[in-house]
C-alpha atoms as a PDB file:
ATOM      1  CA  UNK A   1     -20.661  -3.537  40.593  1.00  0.00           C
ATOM      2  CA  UNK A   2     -20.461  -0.195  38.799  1.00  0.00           C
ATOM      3  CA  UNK A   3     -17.176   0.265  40.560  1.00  0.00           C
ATOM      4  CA  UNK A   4     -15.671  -2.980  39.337  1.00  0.00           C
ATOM      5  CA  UNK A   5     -16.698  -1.972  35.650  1.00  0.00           C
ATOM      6  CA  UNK A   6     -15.409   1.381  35.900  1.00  0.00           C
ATOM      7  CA  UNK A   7     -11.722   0.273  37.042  1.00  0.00           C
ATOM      8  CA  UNK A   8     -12.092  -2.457  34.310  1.00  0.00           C
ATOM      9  CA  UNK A   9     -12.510   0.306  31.374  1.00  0.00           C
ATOM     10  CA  UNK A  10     -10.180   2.418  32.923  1.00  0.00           C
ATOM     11  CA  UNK A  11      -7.335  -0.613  32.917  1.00  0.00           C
ATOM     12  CA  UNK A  12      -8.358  -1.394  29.462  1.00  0.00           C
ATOM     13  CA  UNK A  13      -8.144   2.176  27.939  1.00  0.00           C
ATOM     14  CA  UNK A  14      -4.633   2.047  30.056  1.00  0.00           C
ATOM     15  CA  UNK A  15      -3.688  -0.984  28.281  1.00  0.00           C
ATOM     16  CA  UNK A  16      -4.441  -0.068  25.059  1.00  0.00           C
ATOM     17  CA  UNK A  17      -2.970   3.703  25.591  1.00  0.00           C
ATOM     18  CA  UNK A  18       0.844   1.647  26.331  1.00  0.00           C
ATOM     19  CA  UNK A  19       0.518  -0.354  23.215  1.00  0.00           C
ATOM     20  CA  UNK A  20       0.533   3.018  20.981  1.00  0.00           C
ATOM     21  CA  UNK A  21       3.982   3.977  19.258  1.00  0.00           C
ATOM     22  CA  UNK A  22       4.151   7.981  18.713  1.00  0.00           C
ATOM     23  CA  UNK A  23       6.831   7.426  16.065  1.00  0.00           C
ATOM     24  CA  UNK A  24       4.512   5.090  13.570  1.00  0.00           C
ATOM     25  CA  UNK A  25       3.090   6.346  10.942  1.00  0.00           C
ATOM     26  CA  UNK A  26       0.178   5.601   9.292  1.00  0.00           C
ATOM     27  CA  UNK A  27       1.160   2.916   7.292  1.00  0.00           C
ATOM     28  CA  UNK A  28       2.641   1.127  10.512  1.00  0.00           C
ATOM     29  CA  UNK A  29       5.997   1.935   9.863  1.00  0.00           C
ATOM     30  CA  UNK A  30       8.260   4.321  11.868  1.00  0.00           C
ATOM     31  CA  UNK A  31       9.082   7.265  10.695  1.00  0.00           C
ATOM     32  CA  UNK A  32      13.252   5.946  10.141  1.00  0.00           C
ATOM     33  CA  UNK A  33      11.506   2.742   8.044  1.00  0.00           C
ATOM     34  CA  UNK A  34       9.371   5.012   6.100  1.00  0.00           C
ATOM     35  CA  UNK A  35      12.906   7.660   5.225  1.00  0.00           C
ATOM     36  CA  UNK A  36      14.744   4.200   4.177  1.00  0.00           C
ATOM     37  CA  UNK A  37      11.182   2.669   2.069  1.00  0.00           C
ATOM     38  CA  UNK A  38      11.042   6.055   0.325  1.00  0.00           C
ATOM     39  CA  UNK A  39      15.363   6.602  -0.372  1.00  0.00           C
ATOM     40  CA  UNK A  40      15.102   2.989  -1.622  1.00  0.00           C
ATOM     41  CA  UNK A  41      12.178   3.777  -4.047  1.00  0.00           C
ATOM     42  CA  UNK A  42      14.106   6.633  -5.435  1.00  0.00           C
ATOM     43  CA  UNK A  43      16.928   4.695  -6.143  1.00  0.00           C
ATOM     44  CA  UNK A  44      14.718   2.097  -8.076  1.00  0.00           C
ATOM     45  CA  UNK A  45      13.106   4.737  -9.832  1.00  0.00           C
ATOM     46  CA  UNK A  46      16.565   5.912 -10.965  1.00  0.00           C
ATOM     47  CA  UNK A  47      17.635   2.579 -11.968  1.00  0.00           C
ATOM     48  CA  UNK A  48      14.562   2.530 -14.537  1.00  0.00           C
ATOM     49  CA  UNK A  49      15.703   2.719 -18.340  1.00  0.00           C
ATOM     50  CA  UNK A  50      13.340   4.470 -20.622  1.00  0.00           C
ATOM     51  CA  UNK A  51       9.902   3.649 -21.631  1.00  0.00           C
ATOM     52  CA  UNK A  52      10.520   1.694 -25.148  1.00  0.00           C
ATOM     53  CA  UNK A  53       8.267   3.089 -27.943  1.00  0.00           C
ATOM     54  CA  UNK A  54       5.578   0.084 -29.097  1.00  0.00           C
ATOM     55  CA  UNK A  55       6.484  -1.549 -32.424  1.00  0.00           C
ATOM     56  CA  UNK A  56       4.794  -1.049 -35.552  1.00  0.00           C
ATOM     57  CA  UNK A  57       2.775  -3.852 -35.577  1.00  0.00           C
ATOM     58  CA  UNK A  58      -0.201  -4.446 -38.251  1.00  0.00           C
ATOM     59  CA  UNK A  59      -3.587  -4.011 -36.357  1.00  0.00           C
ATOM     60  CA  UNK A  60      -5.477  -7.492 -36.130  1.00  0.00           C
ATOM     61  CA  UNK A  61      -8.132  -8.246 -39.557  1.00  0.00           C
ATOM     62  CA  UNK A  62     -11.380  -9.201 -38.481  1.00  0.00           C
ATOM     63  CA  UNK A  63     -12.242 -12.553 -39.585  1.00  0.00           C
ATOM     64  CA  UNK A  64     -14.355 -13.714 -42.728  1.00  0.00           C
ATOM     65  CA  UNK A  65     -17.851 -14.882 -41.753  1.00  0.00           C
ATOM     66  CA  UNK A  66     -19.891 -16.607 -44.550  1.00  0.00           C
ATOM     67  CA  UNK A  67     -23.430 -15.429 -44.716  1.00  0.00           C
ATOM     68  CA  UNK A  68     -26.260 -17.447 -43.272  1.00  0.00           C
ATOM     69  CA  UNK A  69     -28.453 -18.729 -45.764  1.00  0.00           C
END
């Protein structure tokens, strides 16, 4: 019996072991997807105008309570 468990865990850490990918990284993406993610994200970054400066705009006024009484 100790045999048959043995060989079992031995096929299962085998199993698992051939489902591993050396080239992912670890976002799950190879290392050729994560070069293309990252030359994309530059290229939007580059395409990004300016911040714009807020407005002027008049702050809020709280509003008039009438006393209680």
């Amino acid at each position: 019996m100790s045999a048959m468990r043995s060989l079992t865990l031995a096929l299962l850490l085998l199993a698992c072991a051939a489902c591993s990918d050396g080239n992912r990284t670890a976002g799950g993406v190879s290392e050729g997807e994560a070069d293309a993610l990252d030359q994309a994200a530059e290229m939007l970054d580059g395409q990004n105008p300016p911040p714009v400066a807020p407005s002027a705009q008049p702050s809020p006024q709280p509003a008039a309570t009438k006393p209680a009484g």
